[in-house]
N, C-alpha and C. Protein backbone atom coordinates (compact mmCIF):
# COMPACT_ATOMS: atom_id res chain seq x y z
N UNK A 1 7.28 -90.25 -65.98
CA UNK A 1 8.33 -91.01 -65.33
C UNK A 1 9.20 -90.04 -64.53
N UNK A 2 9.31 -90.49 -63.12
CA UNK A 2 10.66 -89.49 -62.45
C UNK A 2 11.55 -90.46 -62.55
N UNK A 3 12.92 -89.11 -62.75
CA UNK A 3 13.98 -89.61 -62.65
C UNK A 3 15.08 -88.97 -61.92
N UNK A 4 15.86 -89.42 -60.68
CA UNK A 4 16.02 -88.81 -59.49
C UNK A 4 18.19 -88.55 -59.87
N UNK A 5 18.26 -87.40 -59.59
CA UNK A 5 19.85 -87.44 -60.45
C UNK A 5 20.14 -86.95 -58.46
N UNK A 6 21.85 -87.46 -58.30
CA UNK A 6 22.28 -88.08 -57.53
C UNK A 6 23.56 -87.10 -57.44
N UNK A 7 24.24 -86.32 -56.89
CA UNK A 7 25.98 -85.92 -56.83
C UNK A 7 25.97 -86.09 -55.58
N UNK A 8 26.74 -87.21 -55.61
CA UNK A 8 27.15 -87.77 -53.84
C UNK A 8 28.42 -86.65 -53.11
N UNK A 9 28.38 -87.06 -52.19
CA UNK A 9 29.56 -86.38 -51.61
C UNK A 9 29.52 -86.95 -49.52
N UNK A 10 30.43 -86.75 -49.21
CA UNK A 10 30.50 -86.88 -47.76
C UNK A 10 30.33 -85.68 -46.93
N UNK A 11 30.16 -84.67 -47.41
CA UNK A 11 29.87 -83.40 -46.82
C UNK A 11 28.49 -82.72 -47.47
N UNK A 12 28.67 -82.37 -48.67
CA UNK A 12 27.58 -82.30 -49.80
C UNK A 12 26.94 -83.20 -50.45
N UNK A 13 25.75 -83.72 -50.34
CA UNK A 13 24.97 -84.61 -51.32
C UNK A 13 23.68 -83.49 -52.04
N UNK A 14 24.42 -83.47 -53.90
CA UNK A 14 23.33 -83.03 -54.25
C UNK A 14 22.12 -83.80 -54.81
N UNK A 15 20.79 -83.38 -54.64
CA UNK A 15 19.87 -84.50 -55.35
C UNK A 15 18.77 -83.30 -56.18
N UNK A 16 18.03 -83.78 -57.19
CA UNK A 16 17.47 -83.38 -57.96
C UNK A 16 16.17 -84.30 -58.59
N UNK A 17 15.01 -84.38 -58.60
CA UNK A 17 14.11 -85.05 -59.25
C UNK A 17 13.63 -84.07 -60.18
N UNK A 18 13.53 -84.89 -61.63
CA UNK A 18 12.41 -84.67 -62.44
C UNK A 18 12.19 -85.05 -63.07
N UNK A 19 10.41 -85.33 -63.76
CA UNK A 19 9.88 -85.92 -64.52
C UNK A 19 9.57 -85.57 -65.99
N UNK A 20 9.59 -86.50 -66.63
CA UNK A 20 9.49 -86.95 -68.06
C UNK A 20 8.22 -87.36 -69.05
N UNK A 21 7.32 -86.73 -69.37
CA UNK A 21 5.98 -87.25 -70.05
C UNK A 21 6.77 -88.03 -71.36
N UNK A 22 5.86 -89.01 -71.59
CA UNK A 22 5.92 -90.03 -72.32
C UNK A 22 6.12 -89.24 -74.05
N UNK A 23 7.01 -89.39 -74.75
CA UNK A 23 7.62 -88.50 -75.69
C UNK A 23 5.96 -88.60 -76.85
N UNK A 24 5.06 -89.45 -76.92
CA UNK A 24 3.83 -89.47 -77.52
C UNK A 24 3.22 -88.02 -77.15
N UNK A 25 3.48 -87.58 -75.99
CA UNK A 25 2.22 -86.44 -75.53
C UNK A 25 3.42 -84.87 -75.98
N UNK A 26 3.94 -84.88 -76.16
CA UNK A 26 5.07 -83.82 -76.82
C UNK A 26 4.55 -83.62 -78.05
N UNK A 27 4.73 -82.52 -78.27
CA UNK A 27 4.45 -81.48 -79.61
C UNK A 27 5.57 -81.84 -81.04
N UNK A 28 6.98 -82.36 -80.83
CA UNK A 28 8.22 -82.47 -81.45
C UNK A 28 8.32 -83.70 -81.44
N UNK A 29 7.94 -84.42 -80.84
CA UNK A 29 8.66 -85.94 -80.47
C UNK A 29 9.44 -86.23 -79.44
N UNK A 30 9.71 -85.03 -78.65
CA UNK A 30 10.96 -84.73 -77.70
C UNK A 30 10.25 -84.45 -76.24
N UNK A 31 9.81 -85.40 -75.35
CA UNK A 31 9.17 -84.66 -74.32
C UNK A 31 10.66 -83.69 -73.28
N UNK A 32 10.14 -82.63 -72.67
CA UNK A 32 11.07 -82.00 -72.17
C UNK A 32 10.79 -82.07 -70.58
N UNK A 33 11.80 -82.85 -69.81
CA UNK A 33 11.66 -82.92 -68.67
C UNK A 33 11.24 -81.34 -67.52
N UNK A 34 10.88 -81.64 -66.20
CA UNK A 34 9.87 -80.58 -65.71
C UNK A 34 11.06 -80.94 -64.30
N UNK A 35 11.37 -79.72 -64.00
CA UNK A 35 12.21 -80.15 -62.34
C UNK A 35 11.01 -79.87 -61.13
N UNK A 36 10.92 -81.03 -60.59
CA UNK A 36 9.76 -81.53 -59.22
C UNK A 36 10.63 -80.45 -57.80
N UNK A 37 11.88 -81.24 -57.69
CA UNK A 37 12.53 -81.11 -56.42
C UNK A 37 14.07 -81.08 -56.89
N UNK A 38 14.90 -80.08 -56.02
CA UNK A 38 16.10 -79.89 -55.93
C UNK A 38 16.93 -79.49 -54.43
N UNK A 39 17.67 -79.88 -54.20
CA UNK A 39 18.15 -79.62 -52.83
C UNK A 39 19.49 -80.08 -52.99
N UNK A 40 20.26 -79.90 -51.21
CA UNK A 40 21.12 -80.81 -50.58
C UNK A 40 21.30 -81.53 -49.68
N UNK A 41 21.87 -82.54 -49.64
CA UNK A 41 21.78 -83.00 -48.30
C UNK A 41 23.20 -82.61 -47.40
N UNK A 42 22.94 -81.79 -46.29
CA UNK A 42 24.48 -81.33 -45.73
C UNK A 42 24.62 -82.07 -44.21
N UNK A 43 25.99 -82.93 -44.39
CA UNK A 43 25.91 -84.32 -43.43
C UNK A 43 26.76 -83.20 -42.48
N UNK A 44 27.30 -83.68 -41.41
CA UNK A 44 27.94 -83.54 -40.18
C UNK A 44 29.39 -83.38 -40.78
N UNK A 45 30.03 -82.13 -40.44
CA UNK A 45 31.21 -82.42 -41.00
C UNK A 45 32.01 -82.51 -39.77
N UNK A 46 32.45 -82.78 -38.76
CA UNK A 46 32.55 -83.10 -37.59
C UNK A 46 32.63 -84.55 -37.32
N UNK A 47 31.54 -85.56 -37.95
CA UNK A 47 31.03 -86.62 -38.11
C UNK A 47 32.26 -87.09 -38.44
N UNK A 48 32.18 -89.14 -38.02
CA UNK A 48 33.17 -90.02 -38.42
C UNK A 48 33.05 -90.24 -40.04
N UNK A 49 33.41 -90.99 -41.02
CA UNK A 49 32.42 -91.57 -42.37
C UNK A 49 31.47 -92.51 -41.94
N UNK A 50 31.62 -93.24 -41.05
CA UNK A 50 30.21 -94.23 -40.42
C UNK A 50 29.10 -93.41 -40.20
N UNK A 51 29.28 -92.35 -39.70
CA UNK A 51 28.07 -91.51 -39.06
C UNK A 51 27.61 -91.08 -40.36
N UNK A 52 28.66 -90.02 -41.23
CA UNK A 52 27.96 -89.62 -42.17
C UNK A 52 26.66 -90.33 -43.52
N UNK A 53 27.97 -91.84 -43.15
CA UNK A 53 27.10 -92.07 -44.58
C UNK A 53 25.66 -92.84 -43.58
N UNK A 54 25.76 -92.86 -42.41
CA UNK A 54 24.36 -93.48 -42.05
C UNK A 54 23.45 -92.21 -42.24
N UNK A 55 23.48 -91.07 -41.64
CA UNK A 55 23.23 -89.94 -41.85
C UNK A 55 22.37 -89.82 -43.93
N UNK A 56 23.42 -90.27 -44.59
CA UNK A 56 23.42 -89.97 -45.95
C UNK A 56 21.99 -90.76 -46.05
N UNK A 57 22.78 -92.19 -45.69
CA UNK A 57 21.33 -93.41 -46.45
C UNK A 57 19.86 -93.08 -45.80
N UNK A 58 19.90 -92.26 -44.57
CA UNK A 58 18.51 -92.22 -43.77
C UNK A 58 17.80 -90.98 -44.89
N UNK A 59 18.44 -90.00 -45.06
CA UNK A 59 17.74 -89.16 -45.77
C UNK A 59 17.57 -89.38 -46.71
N UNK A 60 18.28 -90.09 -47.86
CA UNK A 60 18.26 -90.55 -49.20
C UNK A 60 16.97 -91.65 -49.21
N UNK A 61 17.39 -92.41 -48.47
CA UNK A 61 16.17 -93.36 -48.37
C UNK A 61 14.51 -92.34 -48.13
N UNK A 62 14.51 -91.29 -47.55
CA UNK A 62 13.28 -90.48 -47.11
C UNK A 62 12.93 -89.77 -48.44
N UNK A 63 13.89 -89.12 -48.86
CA UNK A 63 13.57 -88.62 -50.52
C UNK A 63 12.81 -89.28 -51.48
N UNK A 64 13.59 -90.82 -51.46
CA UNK A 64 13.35 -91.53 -52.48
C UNK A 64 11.79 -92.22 -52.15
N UNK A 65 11.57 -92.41 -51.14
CA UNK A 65 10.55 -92.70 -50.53
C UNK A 65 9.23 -91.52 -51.20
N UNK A 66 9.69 -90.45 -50.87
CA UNK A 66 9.03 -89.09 -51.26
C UNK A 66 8.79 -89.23 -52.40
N UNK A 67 9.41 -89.11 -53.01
CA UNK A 67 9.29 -89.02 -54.46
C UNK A 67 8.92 -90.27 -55.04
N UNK A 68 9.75 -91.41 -55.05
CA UNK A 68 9.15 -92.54 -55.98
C UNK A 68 9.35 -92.76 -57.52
N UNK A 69 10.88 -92.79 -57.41
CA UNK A 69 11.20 -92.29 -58.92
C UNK A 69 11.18 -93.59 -59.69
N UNK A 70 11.17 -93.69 -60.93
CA UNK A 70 11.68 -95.08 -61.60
C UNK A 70 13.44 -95.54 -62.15
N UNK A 71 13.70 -94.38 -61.62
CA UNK A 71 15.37 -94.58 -62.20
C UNK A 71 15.86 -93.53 -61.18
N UNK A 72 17.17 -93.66 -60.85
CA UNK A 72 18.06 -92.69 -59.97
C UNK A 72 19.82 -93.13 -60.69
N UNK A 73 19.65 -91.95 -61.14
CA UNK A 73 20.89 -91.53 -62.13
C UNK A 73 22.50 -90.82 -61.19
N UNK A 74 23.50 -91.47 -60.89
CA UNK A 74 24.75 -90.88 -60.53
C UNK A 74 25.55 -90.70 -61.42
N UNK A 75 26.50 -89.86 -61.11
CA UNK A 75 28.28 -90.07 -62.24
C UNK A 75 28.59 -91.06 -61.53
N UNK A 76 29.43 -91.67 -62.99
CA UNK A 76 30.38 -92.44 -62.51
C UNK A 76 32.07 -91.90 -61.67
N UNK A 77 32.26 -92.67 -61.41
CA UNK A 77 33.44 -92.62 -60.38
C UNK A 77 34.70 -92.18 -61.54
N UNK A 78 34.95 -91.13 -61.00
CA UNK A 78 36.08 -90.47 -61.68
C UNK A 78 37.40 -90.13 -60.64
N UNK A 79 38.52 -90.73 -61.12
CA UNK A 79 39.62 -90.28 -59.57
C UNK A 79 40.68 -89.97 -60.86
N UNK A 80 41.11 -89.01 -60.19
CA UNK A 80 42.39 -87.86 -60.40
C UNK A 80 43.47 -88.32 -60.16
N UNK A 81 44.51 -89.51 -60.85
CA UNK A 81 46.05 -89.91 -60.59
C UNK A 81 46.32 -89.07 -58.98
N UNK A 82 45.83 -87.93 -58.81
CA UNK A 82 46.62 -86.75 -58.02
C UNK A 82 46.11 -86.93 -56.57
N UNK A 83 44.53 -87.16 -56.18
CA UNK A 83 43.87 -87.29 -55.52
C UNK A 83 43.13 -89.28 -55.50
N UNK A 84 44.08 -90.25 -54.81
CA UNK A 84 42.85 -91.05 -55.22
C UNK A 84 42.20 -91.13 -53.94
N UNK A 85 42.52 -90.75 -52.43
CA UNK A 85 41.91 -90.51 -51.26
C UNK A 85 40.38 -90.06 -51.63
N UNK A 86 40.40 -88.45 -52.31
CA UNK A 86 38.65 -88.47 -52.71
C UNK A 86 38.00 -89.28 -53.71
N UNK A 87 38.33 -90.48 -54.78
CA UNK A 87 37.57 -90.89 -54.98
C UNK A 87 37.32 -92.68 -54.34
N UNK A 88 38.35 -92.68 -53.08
CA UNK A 88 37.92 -93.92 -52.55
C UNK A 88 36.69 -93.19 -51.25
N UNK A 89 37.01 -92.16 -51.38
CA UNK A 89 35.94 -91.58 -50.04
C UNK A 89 34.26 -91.69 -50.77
N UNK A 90 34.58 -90.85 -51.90
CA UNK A 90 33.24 -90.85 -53.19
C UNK A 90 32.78 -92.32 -53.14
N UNK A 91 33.48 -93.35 -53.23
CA UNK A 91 33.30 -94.21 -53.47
C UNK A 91 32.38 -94.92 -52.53
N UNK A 92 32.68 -94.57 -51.20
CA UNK A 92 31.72 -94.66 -49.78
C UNK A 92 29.82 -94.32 -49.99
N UNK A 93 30.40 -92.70 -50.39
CA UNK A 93 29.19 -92.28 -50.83
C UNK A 93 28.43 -92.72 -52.02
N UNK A 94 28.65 -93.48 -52.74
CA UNK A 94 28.12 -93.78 -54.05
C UNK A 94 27.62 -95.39 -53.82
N UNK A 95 28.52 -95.81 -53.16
CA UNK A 95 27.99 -97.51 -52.37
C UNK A 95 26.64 -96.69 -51.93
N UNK A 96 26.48 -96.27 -51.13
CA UNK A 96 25.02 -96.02 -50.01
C UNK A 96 23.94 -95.39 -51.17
N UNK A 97 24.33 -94.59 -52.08
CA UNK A 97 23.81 -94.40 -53.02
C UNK A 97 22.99 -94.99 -53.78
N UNK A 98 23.69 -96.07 -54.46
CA UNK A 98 23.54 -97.41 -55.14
C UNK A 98 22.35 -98.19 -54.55
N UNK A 99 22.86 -98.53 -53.06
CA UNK A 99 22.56 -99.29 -52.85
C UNK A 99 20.60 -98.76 -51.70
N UNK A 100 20.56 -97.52 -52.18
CA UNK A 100 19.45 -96.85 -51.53
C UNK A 100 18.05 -97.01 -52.40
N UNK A 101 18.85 -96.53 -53.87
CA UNK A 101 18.18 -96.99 -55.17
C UNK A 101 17.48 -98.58 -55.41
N UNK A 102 18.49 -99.25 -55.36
CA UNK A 102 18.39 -100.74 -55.48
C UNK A 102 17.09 -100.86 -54.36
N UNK A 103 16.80 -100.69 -53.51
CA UNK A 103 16.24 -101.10 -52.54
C UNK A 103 15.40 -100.37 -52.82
N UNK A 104 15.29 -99.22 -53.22
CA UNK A 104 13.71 -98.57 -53.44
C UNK A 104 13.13 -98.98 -54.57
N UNK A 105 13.88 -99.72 -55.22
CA UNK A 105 13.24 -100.23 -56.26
C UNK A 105 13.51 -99.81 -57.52
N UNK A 106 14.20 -98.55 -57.86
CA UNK A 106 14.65 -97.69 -59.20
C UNK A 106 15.37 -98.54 -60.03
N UNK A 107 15.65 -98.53 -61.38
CA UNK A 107 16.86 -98.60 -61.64
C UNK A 107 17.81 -97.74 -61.78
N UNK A 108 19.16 -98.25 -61.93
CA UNK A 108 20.50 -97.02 -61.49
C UNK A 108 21.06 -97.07 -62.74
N UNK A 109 21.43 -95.91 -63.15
CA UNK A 109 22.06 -95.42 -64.23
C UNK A 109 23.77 -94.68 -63.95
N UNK A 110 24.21 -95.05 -64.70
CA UNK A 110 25.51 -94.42 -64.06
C UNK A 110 26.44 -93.27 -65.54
N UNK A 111 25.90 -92.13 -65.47
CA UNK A 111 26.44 -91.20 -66.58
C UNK A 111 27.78 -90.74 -66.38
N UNK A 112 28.76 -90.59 -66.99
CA UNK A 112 30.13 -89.79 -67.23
C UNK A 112 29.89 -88.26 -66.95
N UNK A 113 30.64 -87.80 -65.92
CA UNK A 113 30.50 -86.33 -65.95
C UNK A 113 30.66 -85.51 -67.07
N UNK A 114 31.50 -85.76 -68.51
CA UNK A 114 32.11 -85.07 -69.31
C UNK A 114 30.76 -84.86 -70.17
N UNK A 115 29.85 -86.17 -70.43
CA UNK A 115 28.50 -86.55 -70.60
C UNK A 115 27.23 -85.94 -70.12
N UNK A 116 27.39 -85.64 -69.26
CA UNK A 116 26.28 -84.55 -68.47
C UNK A 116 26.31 -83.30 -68.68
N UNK A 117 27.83 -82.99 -68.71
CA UNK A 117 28.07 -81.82 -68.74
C UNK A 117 28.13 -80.80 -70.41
N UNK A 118 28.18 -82.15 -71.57
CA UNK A 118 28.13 -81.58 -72.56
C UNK A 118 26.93 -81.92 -72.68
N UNK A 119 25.78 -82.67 -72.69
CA UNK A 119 24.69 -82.46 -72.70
C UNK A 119 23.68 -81.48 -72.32
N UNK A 120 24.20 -79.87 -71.38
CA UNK A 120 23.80 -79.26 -70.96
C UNK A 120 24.57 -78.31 -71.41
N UNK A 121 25.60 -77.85 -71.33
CA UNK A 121 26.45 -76.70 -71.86
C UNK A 121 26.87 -76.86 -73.23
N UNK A 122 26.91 -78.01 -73.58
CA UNK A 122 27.28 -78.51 -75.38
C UNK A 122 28.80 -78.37 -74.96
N UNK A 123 29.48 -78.66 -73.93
CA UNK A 123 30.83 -78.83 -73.88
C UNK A 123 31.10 -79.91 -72.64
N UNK A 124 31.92 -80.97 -72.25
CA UNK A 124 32.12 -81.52 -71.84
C UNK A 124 33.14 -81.19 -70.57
N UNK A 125 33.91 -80.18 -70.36
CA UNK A 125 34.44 -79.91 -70.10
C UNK A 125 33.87 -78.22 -69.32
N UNK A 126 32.90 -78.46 -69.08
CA UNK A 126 32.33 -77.29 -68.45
C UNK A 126 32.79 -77.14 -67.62
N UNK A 127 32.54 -75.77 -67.13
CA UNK A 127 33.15 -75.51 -65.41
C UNK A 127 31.64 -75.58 -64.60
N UNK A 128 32.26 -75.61 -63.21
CA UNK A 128 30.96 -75.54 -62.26
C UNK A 128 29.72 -74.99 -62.57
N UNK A 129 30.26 -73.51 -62.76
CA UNK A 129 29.74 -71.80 -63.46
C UNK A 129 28.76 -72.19 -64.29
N UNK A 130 29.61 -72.55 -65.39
CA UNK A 130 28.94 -72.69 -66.74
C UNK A 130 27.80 -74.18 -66.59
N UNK A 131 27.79 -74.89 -65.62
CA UNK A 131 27.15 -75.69 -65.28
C UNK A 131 25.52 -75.02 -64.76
N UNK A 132 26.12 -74.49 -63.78
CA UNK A 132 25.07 -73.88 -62.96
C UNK A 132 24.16 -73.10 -63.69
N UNK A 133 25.01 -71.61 -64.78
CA UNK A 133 24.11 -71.10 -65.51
C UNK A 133 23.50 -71.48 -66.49
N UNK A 134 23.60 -73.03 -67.00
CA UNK A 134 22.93 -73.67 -67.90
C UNK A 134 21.58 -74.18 -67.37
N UNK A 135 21.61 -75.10 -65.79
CA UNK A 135 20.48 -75.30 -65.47
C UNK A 135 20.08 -74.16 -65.01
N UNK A 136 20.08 -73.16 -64.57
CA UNK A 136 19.12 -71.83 -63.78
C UNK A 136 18.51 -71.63 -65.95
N UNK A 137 19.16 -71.24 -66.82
CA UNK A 137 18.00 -71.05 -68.02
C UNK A 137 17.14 -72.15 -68.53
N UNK A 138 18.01 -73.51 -68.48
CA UNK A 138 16.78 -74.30 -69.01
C UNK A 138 15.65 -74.51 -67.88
N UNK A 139 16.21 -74.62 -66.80
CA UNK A 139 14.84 -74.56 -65.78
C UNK A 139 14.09 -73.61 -65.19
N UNK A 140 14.73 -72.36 -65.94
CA UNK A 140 13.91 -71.12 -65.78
C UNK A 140 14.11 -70.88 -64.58
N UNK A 141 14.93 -71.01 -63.23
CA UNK A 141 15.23 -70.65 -62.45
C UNK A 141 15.24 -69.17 -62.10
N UNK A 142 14.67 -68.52 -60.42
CA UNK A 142 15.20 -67.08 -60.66
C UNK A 142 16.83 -67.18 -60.34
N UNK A 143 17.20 -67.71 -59.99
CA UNK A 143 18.84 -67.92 -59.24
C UNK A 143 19.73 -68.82 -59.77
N UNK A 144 21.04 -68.50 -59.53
CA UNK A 144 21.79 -70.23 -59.64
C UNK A 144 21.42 -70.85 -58.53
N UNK A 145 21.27 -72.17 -58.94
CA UNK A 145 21.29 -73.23 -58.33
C UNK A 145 22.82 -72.91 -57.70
N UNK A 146 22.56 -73.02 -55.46
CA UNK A 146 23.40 -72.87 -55.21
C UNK A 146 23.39 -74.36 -54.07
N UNK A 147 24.51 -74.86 -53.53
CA UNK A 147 25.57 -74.76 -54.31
C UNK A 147 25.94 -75.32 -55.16
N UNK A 148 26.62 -75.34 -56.00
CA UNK A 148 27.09 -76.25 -56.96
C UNK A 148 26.78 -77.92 -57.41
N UNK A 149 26.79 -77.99 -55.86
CA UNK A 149 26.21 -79.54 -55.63
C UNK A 149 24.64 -80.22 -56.32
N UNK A 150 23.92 -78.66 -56.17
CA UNK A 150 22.20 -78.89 -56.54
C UNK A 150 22.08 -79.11 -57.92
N UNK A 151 22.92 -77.92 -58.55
CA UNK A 151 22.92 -77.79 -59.91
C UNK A 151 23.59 -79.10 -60.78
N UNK A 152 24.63 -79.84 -60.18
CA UNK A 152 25.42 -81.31 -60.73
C UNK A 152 24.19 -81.88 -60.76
N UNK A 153 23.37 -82.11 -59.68
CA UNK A 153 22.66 -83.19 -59.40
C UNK A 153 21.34 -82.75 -60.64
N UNK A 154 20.78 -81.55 -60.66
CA UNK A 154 20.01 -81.47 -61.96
C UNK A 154 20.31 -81.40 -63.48
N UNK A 155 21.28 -81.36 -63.46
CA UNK A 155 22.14 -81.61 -64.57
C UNK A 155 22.57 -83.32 -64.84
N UNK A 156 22.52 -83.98 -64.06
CA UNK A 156 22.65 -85.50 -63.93
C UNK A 156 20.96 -85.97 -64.42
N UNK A 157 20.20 -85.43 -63.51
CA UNK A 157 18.65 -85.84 -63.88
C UNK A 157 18.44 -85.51 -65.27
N UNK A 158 18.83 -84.26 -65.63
CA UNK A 158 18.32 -83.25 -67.12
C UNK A 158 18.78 -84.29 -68.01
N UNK A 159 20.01 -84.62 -67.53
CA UNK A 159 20.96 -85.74 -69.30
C UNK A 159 20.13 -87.13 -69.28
N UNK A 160 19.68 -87.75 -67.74
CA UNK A 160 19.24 -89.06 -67.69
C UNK A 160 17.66 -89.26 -67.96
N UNK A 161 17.25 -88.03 -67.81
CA UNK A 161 15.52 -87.86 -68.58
C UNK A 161 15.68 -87.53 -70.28
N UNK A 162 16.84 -86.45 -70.35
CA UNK A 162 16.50 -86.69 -71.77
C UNK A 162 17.13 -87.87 -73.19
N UNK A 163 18.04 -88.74 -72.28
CA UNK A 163 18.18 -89.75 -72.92
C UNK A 163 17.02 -91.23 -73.01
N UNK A 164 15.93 -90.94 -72.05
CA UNK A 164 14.84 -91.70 -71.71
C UNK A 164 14.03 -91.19 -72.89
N UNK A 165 13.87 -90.15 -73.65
CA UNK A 165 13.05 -89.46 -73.97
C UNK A 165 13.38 -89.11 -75.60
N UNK A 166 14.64 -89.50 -75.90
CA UNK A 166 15.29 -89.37 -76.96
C UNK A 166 14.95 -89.90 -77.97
N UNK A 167 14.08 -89.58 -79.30
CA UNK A 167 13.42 -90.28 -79.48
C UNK A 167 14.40 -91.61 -80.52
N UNK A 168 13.83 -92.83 -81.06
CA UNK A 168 14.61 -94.15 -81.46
C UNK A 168 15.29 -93.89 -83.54
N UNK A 169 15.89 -93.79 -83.71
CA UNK A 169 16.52 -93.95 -85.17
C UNK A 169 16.75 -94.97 -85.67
């Protein structure tokens, strides 16, 4: 099963696919997801938000196309009392998101950052850093995942494959 993890943005879109063998063919009970594809998508920053997010949905739509995942996993919408300008902007980007998925056919999952992030660092409250150098060891990476954006987005896939995979109590 692929499962396609998502960190939107209007400047940065990170995306990440990877797949999941059926937890039967695992040694533990635990199949351990395999990373396919990782990237960004870097829109026009120059660009109006009309342009960008058309920009966003053409490539997103080409990925998803590419790949052919069965689920495409985002965070949910988190806004900062301090900032709510970026998460009505996020919010732009996560519509086209949504709604790229829906149409390719996936289903959409929507994880808590604090959730992703302790699922990979065992703390919820990770920093970027500590984000990044978690996926470069579990995925055996030679590098961090740069920028930051790539590494959210495999870290979104990593938590939403291994809760697919988890086995039932």
């Amino acid at each position: 099963m692929k499962i396609f993890g998502i960190d939107p943005g209007l400047r940065l879109t990170g995306y990440a696919c990877v797949e999941i063998d059926p937890p039967a063919g695992s040694h533990d009970g635990v199949a351990e997801p395999r990373l396919l594809d990782a990237g960004v998508i870097r829109l026009k920053a120059g660009g109006s938000v009309q342009e960008r997010l058309l920009e966003l949905e053409r490539d997103l739509v080409g990925l998803l196309e590419e790949h052919g995942p069965a689920e495409v996993c985002v965070e949910k919408l988190y806004s900062h009392y301090e900032r709510p300008t970026t998460a009505i902007i996020m919010g732009h980007a996560r519509g086209v998101v949504l709604l790229a998925a829906h149409r390719a056919g996936a289903s959409v999952t929507e994880l808590a950052a604090t959730e992703v992030k302790k699922s990979l660092t065992g703390f919820g409250h990770a920093t970027k850093r500590q984000v990044q150098e978690s996926v470069m060891a579990q995925c055996r990476l030679p590098e961090l995942p740069s920028p930051p954006d790539v590494a959210d987005a495999i870290a979104i896939a990593l938590c939403a494959a291994r809760r697919v995979s988890a086995p039932v109590m």
